[in-house]
PDB file of N, CA and C in Angstrom:
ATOM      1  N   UNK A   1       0.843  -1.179   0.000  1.00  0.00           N
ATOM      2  CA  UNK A   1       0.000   0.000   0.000  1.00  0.00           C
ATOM      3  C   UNK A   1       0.892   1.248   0.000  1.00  0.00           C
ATOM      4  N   UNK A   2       0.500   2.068  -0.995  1.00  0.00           N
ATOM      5  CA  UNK A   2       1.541   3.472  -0.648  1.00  0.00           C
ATOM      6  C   UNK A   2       0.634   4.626  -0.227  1.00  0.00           C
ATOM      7  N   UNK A   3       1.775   5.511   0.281  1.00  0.00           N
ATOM      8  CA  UNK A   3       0.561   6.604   1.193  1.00  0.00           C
ATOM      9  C   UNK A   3       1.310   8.158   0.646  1.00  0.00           C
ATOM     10  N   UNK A   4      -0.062   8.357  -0.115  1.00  0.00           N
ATOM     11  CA  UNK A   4       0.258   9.736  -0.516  1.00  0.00           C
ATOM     12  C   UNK A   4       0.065  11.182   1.100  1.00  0.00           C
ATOM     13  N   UNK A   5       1.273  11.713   0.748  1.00  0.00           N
ATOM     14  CA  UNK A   5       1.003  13.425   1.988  1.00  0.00           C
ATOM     15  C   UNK A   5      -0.064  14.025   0.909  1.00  0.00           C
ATOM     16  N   UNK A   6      -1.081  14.224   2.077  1.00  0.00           N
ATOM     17  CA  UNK A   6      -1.683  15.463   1.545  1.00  0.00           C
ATOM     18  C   UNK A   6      -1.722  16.732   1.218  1.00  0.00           C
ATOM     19  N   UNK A   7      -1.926  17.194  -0.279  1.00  0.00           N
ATOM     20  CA  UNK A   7      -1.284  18.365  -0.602  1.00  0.00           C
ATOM     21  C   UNK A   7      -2.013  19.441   0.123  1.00  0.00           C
ATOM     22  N   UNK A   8      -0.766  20.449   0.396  1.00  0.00           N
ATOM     23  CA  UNK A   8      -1.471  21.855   1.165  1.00  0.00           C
ATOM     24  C   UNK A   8      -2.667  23.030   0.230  1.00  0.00           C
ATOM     25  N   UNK A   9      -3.236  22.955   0.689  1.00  0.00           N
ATOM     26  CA  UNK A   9      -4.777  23.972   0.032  1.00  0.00           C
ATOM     27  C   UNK A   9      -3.826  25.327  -1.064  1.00  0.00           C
ATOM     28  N   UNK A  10      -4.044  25.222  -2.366  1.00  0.00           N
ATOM     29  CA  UNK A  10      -3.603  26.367  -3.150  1.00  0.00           C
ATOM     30  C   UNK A  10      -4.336  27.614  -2.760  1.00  0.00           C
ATOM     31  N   UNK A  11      -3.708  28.976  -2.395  1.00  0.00           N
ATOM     32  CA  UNK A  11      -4.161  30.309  -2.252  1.00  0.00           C
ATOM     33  C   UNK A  11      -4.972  30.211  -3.001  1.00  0.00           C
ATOM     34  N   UNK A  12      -5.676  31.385  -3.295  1.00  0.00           N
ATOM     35  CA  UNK A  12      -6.512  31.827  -4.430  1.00  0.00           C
ATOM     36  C   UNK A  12      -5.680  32.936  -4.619  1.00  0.00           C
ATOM     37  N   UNK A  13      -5.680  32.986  -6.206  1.00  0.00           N
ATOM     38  CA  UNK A  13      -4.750  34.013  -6.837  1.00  0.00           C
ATOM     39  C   UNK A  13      -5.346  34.957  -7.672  1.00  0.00           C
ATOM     40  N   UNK A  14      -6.838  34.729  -7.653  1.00  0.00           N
ATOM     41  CA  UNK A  14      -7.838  35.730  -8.007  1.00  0.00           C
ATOM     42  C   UNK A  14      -7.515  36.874  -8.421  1.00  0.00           C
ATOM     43  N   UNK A  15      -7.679  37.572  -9.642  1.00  0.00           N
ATOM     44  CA  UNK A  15      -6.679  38.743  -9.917  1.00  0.00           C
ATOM     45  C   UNK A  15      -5.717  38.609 -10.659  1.00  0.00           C
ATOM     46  N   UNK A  16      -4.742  38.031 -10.145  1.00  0.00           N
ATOM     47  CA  UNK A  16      -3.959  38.039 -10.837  1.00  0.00           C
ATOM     48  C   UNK A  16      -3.116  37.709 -12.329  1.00  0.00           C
ATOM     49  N   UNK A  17      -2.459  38.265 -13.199  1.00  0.00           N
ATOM     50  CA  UNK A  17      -2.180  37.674 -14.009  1.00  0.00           C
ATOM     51  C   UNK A  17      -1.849  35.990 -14.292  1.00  0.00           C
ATOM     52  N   UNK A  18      -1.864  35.529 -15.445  1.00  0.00           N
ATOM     53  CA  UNK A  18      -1.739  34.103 -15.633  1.00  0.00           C
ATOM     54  C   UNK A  18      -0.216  34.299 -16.598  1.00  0.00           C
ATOM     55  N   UNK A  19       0.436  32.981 -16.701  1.00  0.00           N
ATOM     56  CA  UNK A  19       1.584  32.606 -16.934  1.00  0.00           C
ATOM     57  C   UNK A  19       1.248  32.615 -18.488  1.00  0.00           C
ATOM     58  N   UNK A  20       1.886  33.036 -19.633  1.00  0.00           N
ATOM     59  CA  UNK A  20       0.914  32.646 -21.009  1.00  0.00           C
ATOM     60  C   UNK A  20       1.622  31.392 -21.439  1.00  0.00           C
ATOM     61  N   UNK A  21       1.579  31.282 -22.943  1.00  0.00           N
ATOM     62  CA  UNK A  21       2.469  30.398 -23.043  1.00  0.00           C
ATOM     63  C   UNK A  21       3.623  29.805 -23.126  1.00  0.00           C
ATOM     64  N   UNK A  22       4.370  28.708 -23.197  1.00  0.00           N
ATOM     65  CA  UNK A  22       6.183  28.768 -22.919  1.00  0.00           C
ATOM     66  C   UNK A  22       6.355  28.581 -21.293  1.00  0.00           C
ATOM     67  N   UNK A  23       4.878  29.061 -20.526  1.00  0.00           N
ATOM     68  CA  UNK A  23       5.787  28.928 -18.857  1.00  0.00           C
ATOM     69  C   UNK A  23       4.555  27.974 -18.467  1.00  0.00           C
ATOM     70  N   UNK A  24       4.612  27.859 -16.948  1.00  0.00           N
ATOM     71  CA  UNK A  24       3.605  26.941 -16.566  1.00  0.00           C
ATOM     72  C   UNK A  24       2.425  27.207 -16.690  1.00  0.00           C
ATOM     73  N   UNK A  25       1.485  26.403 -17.454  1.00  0.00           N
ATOM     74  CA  UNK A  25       0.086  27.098 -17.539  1.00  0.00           C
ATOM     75  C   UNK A  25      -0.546  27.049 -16.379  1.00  0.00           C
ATOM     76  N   UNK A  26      -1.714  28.065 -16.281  1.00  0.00           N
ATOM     77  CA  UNK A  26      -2.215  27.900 -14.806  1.00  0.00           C
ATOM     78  C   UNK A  26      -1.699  28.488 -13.676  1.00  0.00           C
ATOM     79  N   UNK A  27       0.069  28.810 -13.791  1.00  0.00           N
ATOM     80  CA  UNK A  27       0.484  29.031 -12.617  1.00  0.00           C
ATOM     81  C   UNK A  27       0.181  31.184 -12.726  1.00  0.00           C
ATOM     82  N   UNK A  28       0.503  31.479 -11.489  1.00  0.00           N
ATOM     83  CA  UNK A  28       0.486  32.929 -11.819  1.00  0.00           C
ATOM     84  C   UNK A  28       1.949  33.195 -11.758  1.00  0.00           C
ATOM     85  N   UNK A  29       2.068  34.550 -12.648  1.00  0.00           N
ATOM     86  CA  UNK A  29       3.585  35.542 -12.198  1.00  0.00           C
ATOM     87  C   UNK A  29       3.258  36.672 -11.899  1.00  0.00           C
ATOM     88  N   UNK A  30       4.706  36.707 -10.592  1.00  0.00           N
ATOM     89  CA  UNK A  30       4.329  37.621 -10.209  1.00  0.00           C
ATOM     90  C   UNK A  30       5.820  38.230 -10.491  1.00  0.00           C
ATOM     91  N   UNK A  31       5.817  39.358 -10.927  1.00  0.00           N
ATOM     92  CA  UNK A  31       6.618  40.292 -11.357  1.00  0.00           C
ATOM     93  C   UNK A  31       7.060  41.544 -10.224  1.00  0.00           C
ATOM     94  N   UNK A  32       8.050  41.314  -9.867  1.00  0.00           N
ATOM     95  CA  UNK A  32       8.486  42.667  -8.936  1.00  0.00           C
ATOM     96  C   UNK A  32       8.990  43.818  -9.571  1.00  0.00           C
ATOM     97  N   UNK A  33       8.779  45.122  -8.701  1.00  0.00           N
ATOM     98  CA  UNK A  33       9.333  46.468  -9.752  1.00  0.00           C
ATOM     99  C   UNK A  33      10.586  46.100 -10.013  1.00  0.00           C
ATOM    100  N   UNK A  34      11.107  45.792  -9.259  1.00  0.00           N
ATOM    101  CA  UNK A  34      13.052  45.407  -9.292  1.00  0.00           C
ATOM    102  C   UNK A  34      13.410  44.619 -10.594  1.00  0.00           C
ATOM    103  N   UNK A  35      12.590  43.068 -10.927  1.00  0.00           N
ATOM    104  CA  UNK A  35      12.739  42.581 -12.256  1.00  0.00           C
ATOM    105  C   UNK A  35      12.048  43.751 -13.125  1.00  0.00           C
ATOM    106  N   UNK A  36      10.733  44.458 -13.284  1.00  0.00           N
ATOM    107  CA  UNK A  36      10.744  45.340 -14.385  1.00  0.00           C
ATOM    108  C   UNK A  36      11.626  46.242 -14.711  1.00  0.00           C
ATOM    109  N   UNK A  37      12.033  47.110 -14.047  1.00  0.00           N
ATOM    110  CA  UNK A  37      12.908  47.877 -14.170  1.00  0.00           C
ATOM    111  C   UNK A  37      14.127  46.905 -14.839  1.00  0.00           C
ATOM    112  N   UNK A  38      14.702  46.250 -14.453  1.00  0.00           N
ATOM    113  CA  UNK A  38      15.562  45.504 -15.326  1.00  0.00           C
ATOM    114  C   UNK A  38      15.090  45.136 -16.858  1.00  0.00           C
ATOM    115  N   UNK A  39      13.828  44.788 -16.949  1.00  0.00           N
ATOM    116  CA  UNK A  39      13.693  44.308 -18.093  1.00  0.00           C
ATOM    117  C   UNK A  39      13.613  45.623 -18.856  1.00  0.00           C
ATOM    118  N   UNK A  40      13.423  46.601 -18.584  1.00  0.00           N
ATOM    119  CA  UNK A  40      13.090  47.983 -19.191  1.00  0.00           C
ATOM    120  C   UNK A  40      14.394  48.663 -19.923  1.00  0.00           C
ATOM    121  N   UNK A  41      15.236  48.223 -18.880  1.00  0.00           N
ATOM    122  CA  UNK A  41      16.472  48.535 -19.129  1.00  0.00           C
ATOM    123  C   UNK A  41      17.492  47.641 -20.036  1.00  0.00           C
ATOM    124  N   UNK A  42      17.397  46.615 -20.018  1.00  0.00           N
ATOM    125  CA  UNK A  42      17.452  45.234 -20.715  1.00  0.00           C
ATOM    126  C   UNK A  42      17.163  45.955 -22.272  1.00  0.00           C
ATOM    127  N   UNK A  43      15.399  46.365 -22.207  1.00  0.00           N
ATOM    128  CA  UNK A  43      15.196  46.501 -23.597  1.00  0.00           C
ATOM    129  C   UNK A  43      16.035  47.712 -24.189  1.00  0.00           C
ATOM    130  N   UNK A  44      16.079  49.327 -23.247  1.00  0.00           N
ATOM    131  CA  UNK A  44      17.129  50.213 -23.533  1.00  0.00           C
ATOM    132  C   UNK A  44      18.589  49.678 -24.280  1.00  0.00           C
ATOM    133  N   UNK A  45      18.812  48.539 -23.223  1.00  0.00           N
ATOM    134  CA  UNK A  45      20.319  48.605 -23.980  1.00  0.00           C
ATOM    135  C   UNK A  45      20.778  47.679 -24.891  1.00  0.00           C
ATOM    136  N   UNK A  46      19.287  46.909 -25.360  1.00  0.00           N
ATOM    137  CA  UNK A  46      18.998  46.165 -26.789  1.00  0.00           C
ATOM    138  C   UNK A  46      18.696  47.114 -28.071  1.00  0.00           C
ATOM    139  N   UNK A  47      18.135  48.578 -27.423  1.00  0.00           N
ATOM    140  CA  UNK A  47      18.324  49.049 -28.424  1.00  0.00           C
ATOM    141  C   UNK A  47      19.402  49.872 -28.935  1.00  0.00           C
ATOM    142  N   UNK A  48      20.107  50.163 -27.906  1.00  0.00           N
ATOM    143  CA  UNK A  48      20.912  51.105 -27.683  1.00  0.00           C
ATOM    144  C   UNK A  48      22.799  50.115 -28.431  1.00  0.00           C
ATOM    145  N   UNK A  49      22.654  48.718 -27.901  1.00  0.00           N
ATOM    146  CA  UNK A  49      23.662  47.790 -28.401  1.00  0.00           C
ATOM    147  C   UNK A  49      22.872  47.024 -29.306  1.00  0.00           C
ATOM    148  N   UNK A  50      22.935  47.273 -30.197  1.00  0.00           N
ATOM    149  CA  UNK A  50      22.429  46.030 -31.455  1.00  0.00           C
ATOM    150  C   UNK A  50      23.312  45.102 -31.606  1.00  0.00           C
ATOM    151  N   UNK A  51      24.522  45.319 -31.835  1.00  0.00           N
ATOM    152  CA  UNK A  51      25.909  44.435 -32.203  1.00  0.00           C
ATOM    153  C   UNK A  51      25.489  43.414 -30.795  1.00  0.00           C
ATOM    154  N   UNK A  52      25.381  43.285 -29.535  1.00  0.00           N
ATOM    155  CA  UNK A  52      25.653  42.483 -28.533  1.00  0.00           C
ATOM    156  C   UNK A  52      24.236  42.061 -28.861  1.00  0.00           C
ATOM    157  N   UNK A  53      23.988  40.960 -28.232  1.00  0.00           N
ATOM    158  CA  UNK A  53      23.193  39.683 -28.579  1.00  0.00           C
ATOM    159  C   UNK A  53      22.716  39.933 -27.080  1.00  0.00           C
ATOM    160  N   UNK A  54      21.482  39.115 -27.263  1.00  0.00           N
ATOM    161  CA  UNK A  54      20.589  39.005 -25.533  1.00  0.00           C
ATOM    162  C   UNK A  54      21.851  38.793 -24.832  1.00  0.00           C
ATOM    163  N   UNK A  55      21.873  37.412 -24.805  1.00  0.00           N
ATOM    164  CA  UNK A  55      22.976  36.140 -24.242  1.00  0.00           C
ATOM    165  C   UNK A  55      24.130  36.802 -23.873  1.00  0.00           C
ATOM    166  N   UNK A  56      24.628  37.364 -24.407  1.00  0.00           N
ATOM    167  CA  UNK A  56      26.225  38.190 -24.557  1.00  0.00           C
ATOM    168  C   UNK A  56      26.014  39.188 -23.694  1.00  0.00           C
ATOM    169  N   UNK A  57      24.545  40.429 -23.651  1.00  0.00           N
ATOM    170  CA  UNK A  57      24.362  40.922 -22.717  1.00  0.00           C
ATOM    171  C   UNK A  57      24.211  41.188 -21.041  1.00  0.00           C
ATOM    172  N   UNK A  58      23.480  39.964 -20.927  1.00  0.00           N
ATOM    173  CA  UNK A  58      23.160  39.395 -19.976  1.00  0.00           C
ATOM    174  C   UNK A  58      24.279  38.594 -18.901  1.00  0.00           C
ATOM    175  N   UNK A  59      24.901  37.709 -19.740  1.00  0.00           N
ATOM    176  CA  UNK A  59      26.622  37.333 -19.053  1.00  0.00           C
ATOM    177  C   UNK A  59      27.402  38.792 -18.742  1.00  0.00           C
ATOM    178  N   UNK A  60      27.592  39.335 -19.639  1.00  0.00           N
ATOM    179  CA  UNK A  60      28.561  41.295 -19.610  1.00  0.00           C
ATOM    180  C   UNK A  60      27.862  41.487 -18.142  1.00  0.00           C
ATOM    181  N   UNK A  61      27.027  41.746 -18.109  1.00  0.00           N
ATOM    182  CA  UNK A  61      25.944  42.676 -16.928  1.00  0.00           C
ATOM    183  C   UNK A  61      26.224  41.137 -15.621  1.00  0.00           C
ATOM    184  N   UNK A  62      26.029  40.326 -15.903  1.00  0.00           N
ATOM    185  CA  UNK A  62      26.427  39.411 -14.500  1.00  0.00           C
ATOM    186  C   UNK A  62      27.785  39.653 -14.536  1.00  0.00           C
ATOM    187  N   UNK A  63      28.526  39.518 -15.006  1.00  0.00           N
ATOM    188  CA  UNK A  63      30.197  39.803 -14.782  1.00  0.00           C
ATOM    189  C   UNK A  63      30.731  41.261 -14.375  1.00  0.00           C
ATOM    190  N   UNK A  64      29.770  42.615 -14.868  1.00  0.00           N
ATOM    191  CA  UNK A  64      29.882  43.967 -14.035  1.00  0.00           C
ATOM    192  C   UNK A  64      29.418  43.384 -12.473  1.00  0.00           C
ATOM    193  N   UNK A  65      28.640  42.754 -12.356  1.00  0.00           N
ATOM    194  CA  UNK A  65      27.959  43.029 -10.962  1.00  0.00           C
ATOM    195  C   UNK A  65      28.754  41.745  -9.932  1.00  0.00           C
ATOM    196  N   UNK A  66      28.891  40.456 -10.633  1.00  0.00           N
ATOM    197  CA  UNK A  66      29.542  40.231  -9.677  1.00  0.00           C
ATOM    198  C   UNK A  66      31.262  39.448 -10.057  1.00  0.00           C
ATOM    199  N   UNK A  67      31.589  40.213 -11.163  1.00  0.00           N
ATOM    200  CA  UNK A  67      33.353  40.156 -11.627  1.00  0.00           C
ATOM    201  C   UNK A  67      32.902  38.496 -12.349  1.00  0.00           C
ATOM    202  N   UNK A  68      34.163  38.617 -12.980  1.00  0.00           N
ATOM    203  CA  UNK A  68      33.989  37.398 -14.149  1.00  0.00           C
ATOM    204  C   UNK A  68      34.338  35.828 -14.535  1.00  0.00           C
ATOM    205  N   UNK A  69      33.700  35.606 -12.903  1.00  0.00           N
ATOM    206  CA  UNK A  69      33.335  34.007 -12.825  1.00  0.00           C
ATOM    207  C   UNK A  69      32.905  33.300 -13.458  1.00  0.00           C
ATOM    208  N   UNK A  70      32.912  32.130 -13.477  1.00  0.00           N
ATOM    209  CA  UNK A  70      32.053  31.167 -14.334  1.00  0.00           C
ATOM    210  C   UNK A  70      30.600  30.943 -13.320  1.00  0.00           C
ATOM    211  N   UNK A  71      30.483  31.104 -12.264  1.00  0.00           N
ATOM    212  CA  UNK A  71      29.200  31.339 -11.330  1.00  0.00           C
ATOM    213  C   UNK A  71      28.061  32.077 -11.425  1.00  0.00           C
ATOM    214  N   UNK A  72      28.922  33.675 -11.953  1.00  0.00           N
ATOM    215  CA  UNK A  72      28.302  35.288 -11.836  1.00  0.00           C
ATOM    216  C   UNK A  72      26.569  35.055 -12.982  1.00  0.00           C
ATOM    217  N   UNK A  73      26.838  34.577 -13.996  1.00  0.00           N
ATOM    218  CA  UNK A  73      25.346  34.419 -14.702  1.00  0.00           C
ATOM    219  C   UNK A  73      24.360  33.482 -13.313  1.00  0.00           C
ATOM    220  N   UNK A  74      24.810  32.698 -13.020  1.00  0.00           N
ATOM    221  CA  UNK A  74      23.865  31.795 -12.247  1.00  0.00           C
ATOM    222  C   UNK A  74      23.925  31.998 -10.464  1.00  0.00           C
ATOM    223  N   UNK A  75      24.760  33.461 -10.107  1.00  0.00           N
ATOM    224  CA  UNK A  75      24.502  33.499  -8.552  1.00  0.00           C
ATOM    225  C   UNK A  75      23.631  35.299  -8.677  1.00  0.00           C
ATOM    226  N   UNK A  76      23.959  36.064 -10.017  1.00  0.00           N
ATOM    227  CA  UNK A  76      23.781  37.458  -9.640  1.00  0.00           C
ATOM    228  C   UNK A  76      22.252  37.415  -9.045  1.00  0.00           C
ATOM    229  N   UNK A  77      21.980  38.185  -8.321  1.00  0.00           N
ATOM    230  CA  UNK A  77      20.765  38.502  -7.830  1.00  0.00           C
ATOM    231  C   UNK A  77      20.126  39.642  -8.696  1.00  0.00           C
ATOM    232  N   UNK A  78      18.678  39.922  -8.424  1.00  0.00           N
ATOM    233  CA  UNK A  78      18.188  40.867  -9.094  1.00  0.00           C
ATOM    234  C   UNK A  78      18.932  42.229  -9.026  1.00  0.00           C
ATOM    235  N   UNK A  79      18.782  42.584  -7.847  1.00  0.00           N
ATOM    236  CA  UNK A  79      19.099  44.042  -7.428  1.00  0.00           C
ATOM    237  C   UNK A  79      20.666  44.362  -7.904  1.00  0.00           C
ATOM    238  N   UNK A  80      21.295  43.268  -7.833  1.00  0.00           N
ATOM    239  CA  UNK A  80      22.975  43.371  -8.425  1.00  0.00           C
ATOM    240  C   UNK A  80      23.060  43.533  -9.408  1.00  0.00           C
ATOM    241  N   UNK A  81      21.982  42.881 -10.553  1.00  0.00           N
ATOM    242  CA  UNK A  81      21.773  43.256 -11.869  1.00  0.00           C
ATOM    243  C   UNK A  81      20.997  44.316 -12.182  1.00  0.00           C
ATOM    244  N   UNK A  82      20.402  44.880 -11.719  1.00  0.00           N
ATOM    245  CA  UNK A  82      19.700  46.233 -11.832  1.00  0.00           C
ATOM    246  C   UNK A  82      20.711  47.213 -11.561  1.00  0.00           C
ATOM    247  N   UNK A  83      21.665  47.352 -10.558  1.00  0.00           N
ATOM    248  CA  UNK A  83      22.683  48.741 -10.257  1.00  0.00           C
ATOM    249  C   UNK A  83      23.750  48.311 -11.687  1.00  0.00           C
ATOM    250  N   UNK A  84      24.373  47.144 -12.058  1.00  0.00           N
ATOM    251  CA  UNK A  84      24.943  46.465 -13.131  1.00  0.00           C
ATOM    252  C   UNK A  84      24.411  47.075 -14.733  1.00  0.00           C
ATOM    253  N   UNK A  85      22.778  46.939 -14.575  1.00  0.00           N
ATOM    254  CA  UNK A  85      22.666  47.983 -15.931  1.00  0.00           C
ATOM    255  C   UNK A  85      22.641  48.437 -15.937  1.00  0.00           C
ATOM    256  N   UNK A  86      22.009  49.597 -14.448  1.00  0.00           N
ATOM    257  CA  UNK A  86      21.915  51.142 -14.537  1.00  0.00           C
ATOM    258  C   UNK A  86      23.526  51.266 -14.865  1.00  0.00           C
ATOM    259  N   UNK A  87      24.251  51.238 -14.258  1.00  0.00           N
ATOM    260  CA  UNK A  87      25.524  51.823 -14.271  1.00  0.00           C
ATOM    261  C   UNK A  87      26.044  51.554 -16.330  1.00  0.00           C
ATOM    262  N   UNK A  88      25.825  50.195 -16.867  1.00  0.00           N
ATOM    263  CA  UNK A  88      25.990  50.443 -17.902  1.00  0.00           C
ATOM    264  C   UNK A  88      25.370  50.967 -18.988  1.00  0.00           C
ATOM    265  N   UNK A  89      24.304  50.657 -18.430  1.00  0.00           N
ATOM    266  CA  UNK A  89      23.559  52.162 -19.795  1.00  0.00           C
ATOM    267  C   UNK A  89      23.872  53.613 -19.250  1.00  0.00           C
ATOM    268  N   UNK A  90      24.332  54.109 -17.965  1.00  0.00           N
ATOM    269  CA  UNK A  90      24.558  55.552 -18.248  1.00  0.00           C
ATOM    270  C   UNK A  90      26.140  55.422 -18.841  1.00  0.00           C
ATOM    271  N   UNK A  91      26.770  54.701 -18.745  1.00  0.00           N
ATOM    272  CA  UNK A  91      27.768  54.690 -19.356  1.00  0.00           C
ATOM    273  C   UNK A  91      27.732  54.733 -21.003  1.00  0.00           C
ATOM    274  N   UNK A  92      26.827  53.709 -21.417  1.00  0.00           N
ATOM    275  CA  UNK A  92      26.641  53.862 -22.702  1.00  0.00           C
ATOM    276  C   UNK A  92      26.016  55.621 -23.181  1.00  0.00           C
ATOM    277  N   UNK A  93      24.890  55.848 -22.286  1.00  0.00           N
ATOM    278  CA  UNK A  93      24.580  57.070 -22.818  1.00  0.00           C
ATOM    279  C   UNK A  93      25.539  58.134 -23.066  1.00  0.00           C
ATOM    280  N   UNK A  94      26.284  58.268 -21.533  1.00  0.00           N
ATOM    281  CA  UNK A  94      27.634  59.072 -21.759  1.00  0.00           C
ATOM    282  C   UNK A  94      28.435  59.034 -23.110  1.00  0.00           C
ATOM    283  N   UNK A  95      28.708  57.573 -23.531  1.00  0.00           N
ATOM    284  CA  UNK A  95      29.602  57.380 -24.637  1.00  0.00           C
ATOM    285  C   UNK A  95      29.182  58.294 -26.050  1.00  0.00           C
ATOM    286  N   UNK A  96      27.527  58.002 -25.884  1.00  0.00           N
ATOM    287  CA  UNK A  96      27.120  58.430 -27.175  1.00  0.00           C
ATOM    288  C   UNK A  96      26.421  59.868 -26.897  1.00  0.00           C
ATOM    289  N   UNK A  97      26.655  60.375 -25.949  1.00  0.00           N
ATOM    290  CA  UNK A  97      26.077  62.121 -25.659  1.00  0.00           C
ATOM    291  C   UNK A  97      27.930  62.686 -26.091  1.00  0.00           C
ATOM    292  N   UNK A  98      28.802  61.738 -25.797  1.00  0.00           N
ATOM    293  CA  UNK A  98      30.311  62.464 -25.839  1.00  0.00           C
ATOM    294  C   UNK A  98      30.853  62.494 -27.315  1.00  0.00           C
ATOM    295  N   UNK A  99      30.292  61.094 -28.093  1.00  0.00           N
ATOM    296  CA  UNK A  99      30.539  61.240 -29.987  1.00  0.00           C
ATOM    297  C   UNK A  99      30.034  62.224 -30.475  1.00  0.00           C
ATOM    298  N   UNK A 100      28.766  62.723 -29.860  1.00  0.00           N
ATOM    299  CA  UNK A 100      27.815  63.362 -30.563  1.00  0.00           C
ATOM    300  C   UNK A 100      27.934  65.019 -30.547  1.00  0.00           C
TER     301      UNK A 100
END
């Protein structure tokens, strides 16, 4: 005989957005200002760097924030990557307010 634990009662998530497709269906996300703001900035300096690739970006910006481990993509935290782009997009802006 096997003995299932009984699962704990799901919240109600009423409201909230749903996961679309590609992530878990059903489940909700929840998005903090800290990841938007990154992603906002993310998109800034996709437009701002065309030549650098998502991927290429994203490693650069973990290696500003926490130096250039083979770890830094898979330990940076949000907030480390958020001061990581701010700091490199005003840098980039600088670059291109100083050509110009």
């Amino acid at each position: 005989m096997r003995l299932c634990r009984q699962r704990a009662p799901i919240p109600s998530w009423e409201g909230w957005p749903k996961a679309g497709v590609g992530c878990h269906r059903g489940l909700y996300v929840i998005t903090t200002p800290v990841r938007k703001e990154i992603l906002h900035i993310l998109e800034e300096l996709s437009h701002r760097c065309p030549e650098v690739s998502f991927g290429q970006l994203i490693v650069n910006l973990s290696y500003l924030a926490k130096g250039p481990t083979n770890e830094a993509t898979w330990d940076v935290e949000d907030e480390e990557l958020l001061a990581a782009a701010r700091k490199h997009l005003a840098e980039r802006l600088q670059k291109q307010s100083d050509a110009a």
